[in-house]
Structure formats: structure tokens, C-alpha cells
Protein backbone atom coordinates (compact mmCIF):
# COMPACT_ATOMS: atom_id res chain seq x y z
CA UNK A 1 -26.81 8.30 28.25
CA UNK A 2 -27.24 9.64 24.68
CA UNK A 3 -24.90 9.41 22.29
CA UNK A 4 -23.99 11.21 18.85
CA UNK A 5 -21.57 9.01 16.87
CA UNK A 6 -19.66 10.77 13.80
CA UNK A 7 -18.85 8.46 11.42
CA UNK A 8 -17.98 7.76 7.22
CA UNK A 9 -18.41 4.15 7.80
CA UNK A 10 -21.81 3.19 7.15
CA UNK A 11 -22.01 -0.39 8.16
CA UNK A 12 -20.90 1.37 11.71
CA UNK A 13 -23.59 3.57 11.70
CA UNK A 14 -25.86 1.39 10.80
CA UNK A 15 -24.88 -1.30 13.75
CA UNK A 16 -24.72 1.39 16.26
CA UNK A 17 -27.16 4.35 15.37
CA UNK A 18 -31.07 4.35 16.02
CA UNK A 19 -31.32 7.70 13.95
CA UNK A 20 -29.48 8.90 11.26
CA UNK A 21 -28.58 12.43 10.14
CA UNK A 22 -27.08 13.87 7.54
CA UNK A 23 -24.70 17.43 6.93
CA UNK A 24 -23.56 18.69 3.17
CA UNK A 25 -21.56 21.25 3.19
CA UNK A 26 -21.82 22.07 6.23
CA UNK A 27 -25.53 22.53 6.14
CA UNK A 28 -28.09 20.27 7.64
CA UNK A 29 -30.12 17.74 5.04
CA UNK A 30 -32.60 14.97 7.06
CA UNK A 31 -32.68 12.89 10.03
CA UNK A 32 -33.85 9.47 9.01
CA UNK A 33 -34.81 6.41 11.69
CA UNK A 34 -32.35 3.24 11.25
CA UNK A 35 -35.08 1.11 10.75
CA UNK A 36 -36.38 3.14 7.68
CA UNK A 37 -33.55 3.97 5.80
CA UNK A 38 -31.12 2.03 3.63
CA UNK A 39 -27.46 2.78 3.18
CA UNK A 40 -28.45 3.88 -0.33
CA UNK A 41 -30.55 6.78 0.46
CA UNK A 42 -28.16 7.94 3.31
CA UNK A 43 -25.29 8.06 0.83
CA UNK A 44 -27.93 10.07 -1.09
CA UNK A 45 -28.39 12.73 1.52
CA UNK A 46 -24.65 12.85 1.83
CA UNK A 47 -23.62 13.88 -1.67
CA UNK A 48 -26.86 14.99 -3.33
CA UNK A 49 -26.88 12.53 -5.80
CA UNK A 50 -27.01 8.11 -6.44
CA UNK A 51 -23.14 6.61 -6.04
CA UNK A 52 -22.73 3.19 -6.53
CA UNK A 53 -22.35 1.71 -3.23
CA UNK A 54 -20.74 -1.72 -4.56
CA UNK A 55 -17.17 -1.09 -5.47
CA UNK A 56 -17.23 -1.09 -9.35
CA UNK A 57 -15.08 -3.93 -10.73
CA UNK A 58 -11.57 -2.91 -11.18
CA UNK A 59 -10.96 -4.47 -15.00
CA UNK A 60 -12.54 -7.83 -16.86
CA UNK A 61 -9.64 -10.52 -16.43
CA UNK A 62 -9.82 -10.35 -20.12
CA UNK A 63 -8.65 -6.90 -20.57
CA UNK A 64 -5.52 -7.83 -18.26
CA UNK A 65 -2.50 -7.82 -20.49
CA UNK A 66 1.31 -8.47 -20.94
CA UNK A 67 3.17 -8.81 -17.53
CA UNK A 68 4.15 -5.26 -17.30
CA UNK A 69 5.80 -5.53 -13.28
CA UNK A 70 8.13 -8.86 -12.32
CA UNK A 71 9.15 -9.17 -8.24
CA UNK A 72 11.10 -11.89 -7.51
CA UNK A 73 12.62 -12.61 -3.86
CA UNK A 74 11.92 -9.25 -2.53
CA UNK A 75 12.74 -9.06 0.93
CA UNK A 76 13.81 -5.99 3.42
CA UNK A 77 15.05 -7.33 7.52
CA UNK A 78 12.51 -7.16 9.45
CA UNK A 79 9.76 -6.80 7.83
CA UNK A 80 9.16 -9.05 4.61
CA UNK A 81 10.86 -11.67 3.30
CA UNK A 82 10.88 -13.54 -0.37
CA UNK A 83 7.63 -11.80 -1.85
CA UNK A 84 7.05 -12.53 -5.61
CA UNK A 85 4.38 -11.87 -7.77
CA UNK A 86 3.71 -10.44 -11.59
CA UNK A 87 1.65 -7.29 -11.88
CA UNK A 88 0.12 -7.18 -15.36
CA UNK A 89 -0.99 -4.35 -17.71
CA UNK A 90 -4.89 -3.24 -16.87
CA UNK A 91 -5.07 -4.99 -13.82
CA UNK A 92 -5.22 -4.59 -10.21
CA UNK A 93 -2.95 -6.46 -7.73
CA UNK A 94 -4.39 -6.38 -4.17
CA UNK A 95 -2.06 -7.31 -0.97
CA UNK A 96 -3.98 -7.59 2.37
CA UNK A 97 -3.10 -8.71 5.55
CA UNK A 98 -3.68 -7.44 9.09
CA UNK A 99 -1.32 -4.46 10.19
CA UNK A 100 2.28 -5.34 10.50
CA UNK A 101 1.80 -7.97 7.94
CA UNK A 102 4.19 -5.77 6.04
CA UNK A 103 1.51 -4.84 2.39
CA UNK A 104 2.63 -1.07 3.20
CA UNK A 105 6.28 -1.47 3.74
CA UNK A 106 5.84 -3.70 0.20
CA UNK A 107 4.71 -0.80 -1.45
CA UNK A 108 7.35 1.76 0.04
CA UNK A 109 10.39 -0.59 -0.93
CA UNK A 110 8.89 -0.27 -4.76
CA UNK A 111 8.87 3.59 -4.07
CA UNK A 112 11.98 3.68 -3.69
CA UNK A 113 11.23 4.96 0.42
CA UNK A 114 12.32 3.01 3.35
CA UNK A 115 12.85 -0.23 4.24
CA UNK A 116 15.41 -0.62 1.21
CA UNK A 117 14.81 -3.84 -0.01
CA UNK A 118 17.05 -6.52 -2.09
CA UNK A 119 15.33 -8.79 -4.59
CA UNK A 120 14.90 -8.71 -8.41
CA UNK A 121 12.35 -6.06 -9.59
CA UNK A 122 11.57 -5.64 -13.67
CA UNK A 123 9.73 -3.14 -15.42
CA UNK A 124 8.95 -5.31 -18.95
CA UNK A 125 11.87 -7.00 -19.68
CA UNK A 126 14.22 -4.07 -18.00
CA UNK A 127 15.81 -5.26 -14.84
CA UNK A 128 15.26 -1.84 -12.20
CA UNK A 129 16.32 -0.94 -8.86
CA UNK A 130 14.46 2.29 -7.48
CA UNK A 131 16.85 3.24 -4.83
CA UNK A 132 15.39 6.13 -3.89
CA UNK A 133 11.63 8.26 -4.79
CA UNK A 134 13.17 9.78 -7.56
CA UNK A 135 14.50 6.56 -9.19
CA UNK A 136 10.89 5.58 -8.93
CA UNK A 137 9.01 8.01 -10.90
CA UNK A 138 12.12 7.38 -13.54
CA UNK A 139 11.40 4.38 -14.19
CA UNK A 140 7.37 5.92 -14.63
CA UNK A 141 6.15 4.03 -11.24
CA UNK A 142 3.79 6.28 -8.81
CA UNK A 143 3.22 6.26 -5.46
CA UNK A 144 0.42 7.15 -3.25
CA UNK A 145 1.35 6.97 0.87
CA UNK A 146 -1.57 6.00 3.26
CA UNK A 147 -0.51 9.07 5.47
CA UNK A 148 -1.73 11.98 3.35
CA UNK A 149 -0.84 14.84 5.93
CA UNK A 150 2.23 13.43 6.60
CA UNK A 151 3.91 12.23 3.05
CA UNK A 152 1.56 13.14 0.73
CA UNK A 153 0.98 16.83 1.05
CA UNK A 154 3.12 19.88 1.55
CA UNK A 155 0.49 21.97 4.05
CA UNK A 156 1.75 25.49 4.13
CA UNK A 157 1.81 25.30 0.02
CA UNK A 158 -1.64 25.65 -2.48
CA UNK A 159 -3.08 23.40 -4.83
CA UNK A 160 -1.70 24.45 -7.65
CA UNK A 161 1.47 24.15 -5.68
CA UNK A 162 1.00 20.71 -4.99
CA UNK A 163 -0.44 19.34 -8.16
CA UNK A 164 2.17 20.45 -9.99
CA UNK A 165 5.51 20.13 -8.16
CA UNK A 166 6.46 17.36 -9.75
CA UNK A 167 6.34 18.84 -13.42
CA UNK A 168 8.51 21.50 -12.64
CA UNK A 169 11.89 20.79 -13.53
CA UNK A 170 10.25 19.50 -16.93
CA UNK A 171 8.34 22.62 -17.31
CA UNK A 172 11.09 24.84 -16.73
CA UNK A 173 12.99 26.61 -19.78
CA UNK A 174 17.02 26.79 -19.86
CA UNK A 175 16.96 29.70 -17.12
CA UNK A 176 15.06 27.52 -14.53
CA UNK A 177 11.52 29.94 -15.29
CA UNK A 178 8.62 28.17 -15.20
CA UNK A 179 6.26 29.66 -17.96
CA UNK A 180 2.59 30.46 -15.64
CA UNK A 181 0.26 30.38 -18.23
CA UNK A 182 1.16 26.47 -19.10
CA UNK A 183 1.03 25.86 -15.29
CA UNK A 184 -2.08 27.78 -14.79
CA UNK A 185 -3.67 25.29 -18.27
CA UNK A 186 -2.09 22.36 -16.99
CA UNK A 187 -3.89 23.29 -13.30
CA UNK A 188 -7.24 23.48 -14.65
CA UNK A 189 -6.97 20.61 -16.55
CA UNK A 190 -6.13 18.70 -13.54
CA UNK A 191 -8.79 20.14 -11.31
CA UNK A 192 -11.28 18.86 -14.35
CA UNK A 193 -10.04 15.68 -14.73
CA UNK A 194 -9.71 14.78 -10.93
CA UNK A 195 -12.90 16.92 -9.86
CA UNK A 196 -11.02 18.83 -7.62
CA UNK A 197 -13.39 21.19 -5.54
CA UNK A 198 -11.54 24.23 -3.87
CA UNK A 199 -12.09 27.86 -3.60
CA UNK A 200 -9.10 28.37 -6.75
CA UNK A 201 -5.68 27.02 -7.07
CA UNK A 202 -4.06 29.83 -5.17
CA UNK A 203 -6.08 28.17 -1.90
CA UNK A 204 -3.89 26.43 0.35
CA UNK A 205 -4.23 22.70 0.23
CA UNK A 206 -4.80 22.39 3.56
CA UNK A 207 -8.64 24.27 3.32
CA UNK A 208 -10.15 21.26 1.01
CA UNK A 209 -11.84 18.26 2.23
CA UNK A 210 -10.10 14.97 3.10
CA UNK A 211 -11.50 13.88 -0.12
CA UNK A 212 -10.54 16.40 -2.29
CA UNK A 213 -6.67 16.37 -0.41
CA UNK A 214 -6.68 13.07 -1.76
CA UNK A 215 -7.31 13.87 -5.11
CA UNK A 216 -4.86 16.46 -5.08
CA UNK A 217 -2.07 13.87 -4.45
CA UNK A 218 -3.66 11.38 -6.92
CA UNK A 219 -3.35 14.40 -9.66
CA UNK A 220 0.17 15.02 -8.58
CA UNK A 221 1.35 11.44 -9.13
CA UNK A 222 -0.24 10.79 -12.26
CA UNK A 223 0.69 13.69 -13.65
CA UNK A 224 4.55 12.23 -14.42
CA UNK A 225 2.34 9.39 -16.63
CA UNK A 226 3.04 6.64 -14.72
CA UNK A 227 2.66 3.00 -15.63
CA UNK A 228 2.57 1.24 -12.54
CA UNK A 229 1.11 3.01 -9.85
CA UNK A 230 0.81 1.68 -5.83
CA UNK A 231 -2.17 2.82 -3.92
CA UNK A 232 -1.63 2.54 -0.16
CA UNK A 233 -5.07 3.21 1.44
CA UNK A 234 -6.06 5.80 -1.10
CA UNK A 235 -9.71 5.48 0.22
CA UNK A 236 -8.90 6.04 4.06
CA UNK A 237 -10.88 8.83 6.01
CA UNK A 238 -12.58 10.23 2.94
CA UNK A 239 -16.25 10.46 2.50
CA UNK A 240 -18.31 7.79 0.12
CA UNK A 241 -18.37 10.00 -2.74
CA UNK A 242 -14.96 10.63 -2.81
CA UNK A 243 -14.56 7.31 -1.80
CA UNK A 244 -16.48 7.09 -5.47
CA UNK A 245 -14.42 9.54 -7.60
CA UNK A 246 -11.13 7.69 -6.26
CA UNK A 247 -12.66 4.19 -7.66
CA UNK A 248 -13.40 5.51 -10.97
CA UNK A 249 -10.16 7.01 -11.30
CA UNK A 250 -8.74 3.74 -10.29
CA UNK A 251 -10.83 1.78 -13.30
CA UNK A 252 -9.48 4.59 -15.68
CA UNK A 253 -6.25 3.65 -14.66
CA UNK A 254 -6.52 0.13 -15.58
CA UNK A 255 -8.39 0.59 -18.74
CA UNK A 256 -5.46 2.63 -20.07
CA UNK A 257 -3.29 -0.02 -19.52
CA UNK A 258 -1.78 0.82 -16.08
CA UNK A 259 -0.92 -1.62 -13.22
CA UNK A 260 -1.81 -1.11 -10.17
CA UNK A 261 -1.02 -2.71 -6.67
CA UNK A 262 -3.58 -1.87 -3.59
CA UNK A 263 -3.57 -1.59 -0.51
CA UNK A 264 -7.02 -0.82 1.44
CA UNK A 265 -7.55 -1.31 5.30
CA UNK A 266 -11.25 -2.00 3.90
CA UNK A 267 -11.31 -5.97 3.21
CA UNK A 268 -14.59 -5.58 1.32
CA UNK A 269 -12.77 -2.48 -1.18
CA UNK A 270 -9.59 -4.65 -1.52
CA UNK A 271 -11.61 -7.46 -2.59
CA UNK A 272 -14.18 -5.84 -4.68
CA UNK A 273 -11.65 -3.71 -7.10
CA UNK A 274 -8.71 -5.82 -7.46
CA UNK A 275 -8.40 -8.98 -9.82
CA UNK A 276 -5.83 -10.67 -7.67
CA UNK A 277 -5.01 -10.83 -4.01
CA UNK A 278 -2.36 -11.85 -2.69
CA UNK A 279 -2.75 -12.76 1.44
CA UNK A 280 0.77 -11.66 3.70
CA UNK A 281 1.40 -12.52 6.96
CA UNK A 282 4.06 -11.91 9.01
CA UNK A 283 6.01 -10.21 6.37
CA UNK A 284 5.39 -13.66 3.98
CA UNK A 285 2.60 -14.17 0.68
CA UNK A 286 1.33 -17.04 2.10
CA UNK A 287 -1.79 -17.36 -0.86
CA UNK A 288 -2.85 -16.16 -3.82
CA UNK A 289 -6.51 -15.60 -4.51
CA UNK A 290 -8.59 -14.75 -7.78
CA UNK A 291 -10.75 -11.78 -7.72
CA UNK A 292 -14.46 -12.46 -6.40
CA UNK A 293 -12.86 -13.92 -3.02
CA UNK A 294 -15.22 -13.97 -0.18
CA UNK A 295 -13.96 -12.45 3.36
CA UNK A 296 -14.43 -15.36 5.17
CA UNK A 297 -11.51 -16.90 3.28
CA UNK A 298 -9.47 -13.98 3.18
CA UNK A 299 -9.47 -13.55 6.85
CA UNK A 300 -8.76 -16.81 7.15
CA UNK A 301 -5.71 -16.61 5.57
CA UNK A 302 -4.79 -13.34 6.99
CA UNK A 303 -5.47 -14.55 10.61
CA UNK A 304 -3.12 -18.09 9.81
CA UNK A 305 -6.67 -20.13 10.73
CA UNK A 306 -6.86 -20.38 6.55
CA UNK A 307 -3.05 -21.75 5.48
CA UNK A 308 0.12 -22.77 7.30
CA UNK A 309 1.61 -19.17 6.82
CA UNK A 310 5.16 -20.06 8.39
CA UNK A 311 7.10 -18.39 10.42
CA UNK A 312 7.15 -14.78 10.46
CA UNK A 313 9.98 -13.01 9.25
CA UNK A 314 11.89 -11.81 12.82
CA UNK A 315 11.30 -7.87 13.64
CA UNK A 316 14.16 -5.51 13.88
CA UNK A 317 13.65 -5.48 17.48
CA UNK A 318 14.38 -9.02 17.94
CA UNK A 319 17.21 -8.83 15.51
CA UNK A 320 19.07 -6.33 17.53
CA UNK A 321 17.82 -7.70 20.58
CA UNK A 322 17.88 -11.77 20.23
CA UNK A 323 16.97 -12.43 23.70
CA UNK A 324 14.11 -9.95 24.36
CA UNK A 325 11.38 -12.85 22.58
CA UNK A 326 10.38 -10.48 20.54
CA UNK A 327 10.69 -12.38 17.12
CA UNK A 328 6.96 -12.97 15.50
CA UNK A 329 6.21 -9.11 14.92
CA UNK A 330 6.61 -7.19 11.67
CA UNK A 331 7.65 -3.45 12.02
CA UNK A 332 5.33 -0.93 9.73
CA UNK A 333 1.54 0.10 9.13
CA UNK A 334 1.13 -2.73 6.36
């Protein structure tokens, strides 16, 4: 039986592969044998040029400033339950824990999305409640959903479209017209910036990469200045040198004195740019961890073999149902 095995996930294709080739833009580059190559010259084939392959460090704990996000006693029914922790300015908060272990549904209660959550959430020293997406970005706190196609992008619409939809009611005059040669500037400063590659920004959104989709939706939440931002698998199903471009906007985030709070469903990225961890399970924070954690430990953790992790906050299933057993699940992706 042969096999051909498509994959962006090297270490796979490097456990599984006993040749390797190689496509750019839709053209064919090399075919190198397993035993010959190294992850670093594949990558090279890939993209045409040398990425990094380590994930850069997000920000020196030295350069992490004044406590910029508070979360006390955040919890939502079903699906987490008294999580706390202090985001700071310049650095990067990572949650992990296996799926269900609520990181995502974290992230979507500080959205402002669903599960509405009750707890005590302050921006500085300003107590804030984002009850909905809009509150959110009010109180200057981006969002960026694991499930591009689904939340993140508007299909039918083009890039230009999406990058800017957020700046529209500040763009537009006292009739509601929004002038086109400050959205067409503002565009192609965006598609600098974020090294957006597409055909123009007429071209619907939906013709780019994966990787350059991403960026699109990066560009779009940035672009209301935030200063906390919450990255829910920004890196998922993108290529290694997108994978690239997304890091380094992430440690230009940080430098300017942004928080941000990750979420990757890649232990090794979670660990690699973020400065803290903190391990859920079942919905709880069961440990925090300083930045340089090995897996071993984390999975530990994240599997309950590393801590006493408690129980685990009872799933809306069981909480409508109290006799169906089905208590120890968390509902979500996170």
C-alpha cells in the first residue's frame, strides 16, 4: 500500500513519511528522503526563504509591566468555575488544557460572546463588564475566534471589506458616507503591516490562503487599537510561515505594551511564546507555571497525573439532567 500524507505539521511528517516533497504556490519545488533532510530545510522549500523554527520568545519578564487585566472569580455553569489571574502590560498569558477544559469558553466570556459569565473583571483600576462583542472592543479588548470560517470572516465579502468593517462607523462623516480614499490608505497600510498577500482588496476573502485569512482577521481586530487582545488558536491550519508572520505580530504586540492571553492546541507554541501558563482542567486553574515549562509537566497537569485538579465543574448536561451521570465533562472547544 503506498501512501501520500498531506500535512503542515512537520514533526508528523517526519514520524510518518520516508520521502518528503514540497509545493509553493502551487508549483512543485524538491522531493527530499526523510533520512536526509532536516525540518529546517523543508520549511525552506516551503516558503523560499530561512523562518525560525523555534517559537521566538514572546517578551523578557523584564519588559512585563503594570497589571493592565484583573479576573477575579470568573465563572460561567457549566463550563468554568472561579478562574483568576492578572494579565500584565507586554506580556503573554497562556491557558492550556485538553479540549473541554474550558481555555476557549475563557476567552469568549472576556469577548463579551457566549457563555456569559459572572465574576469581577478590571481593565487598570476600572471595574468592566463586556456583556456583549461590542462592549468588548469599548473597553479596547480584541478578540480572535479559533473558528476563522465560521466567526472570524464574512465569506461572500472582500478584504478590504473585512479589514475594515470595524472602522466604519468611526470613519463615517455626519451623513453615514464613508470617505474611499481614507479606506482605500488605511487598506494598504494594513495589507503592509500584516503582509497580506491577495490578488487586491476588491478580491473576496475567501480566495487567500488559510494563512493570509488569518491575517486578515488579525488586521481587523487590531485595527480598533486594542490593549488586551485574546488569541484563540490563531496559529491553527496555517502553514509555518504564516505560522511565522502571526508570531512576530504577536511579539509586536507585547513590545507595545499590549496583553495578551493564548490559546494554542500546539503545547510546544503555547509554551514557547507565553511568559505564564496557567493549566485548566475541568473548567478549574488548577497551576500556574513560569514561562520555559517543559511538556512533560504541563501534560501532567493537564491530564490530573501532575496536581489534585478537583472536581470538575458539572456540564450543562448533567445540570439539566442530574441523573443521566453525566457530571465530569466541560461543554466547549477549550
Amino acid at each position: 500500500v503506498t501512501i501520500v500524507y498531506v500535512s503542515h505539521r512537520l514533526d508528523e511528517v517526519f514520524g510518518v513519511a520516508d520521502r518528503i516533497s514540497a509545493l509553493r504556490d502551487g508549483r512543485y519545488v524538491g522531493t527530499v528522503s526523510r533520512a536526509e533532510a532536516t525540518p529546517a530545510a523543508v520549511v525552506r522549500m516551503m516558503v523560499g526563504r530561512e523562518v525560525a523554527l523555534l517559537f521566538p520568545k514572546a517578551t523578557p519578564a523584564a519588559a512585563v509591566g503594570e497589571t493592565l487585566l484583573s479576573v477575579r472569580g470568573l465563572s460561567a455553569p457549566g463550563r468554568f468555575a472561579d478562574v483568576s489571574f492578572d494579565l500584565h502590560r507586554g506580556e503573554t498569558l497562556g491557558l492550556v488544557g485538553l479540549q473541554g477544559s474550558g481555555t476557549s469558553e475563557v476567552l469568549r466570556a472576556l469577548a463579551g460572546l457566549p457563555p456569559q459569565a459572572t465574576g469581577e473583571i478590571r481593565l487598570g483600576d476600572e471595574p468592566i463588564r463586556p456583556a456583549s462583542a461590542a462592549a468588548a472592543i469599548a473597553h479596547r479588548i480584541a478578540y480572535v475566534p479559533a473558528d476563522r470560517q465560521g466567526e472570524g470572516l464574512f465569506a461572500p465579502m472582500s478584504v478590504r471589506e473585512n479589514a475594515t468593517l470595524l472602522l466604519l462607523q468611526r470613519l463615517a462623516g455626519a451623513l453615514g458616507w464613508v470617505p474611499t480614499r481614507a479606506l482605500d490608505g488605511i487598506v494598504r497600510d494594513m495589507v503592509g503591516r500584516f503582509q497580506i498577500r491577495a490578488p487586491s482588496p476588491a478580491a473576496s476573502v475567501s480566495s487567500l490562503s488559510g494563512g493570509n485569512q488569518q491575517k486578515v482577521v488579525i488586521a481587523r481586530c487590531l485595527s480598533t487599537e486594542p490593549l488586551v487582545i485574546l488569541l484563540d488558536d490563531p496559529t491553527r491550519g496555517i502553514d509555518v510561515g504564516a505560522k511565522a508572520e502571526v508570531h512576530a505580530i504577536l511579539g509586536a504586540l507585547t513590545e507595545q505594551g499590549c496583553g495578551v492571553l493564548l490559546v494554542s492546541s500546539e503545547l510546544p507554541e503555547a509554551l514557547a511564546m507565553s511568559d505564564r501558563l496557567l493549566a485548566m482542567v475541568g473548567g478549574r486553574v488548577v497551576a500556574e507555571l513560569a514561562g520555559g515549562a517543559d511538556e512533560e509537566t504541563v501534560m501532567g497537569l493537564v491530564t490530573g497525573v501532575g496536581a489534585a485538579a478537583g472536581p470538575a465543574v458539572p456540564s450543562s448536561e448533567a445540570m439539566a439532567n442530574p441523573g443521566s451521570g453525566a457530571g465530569a465533562g466541560v461543554g466547549g472547544t477549550g
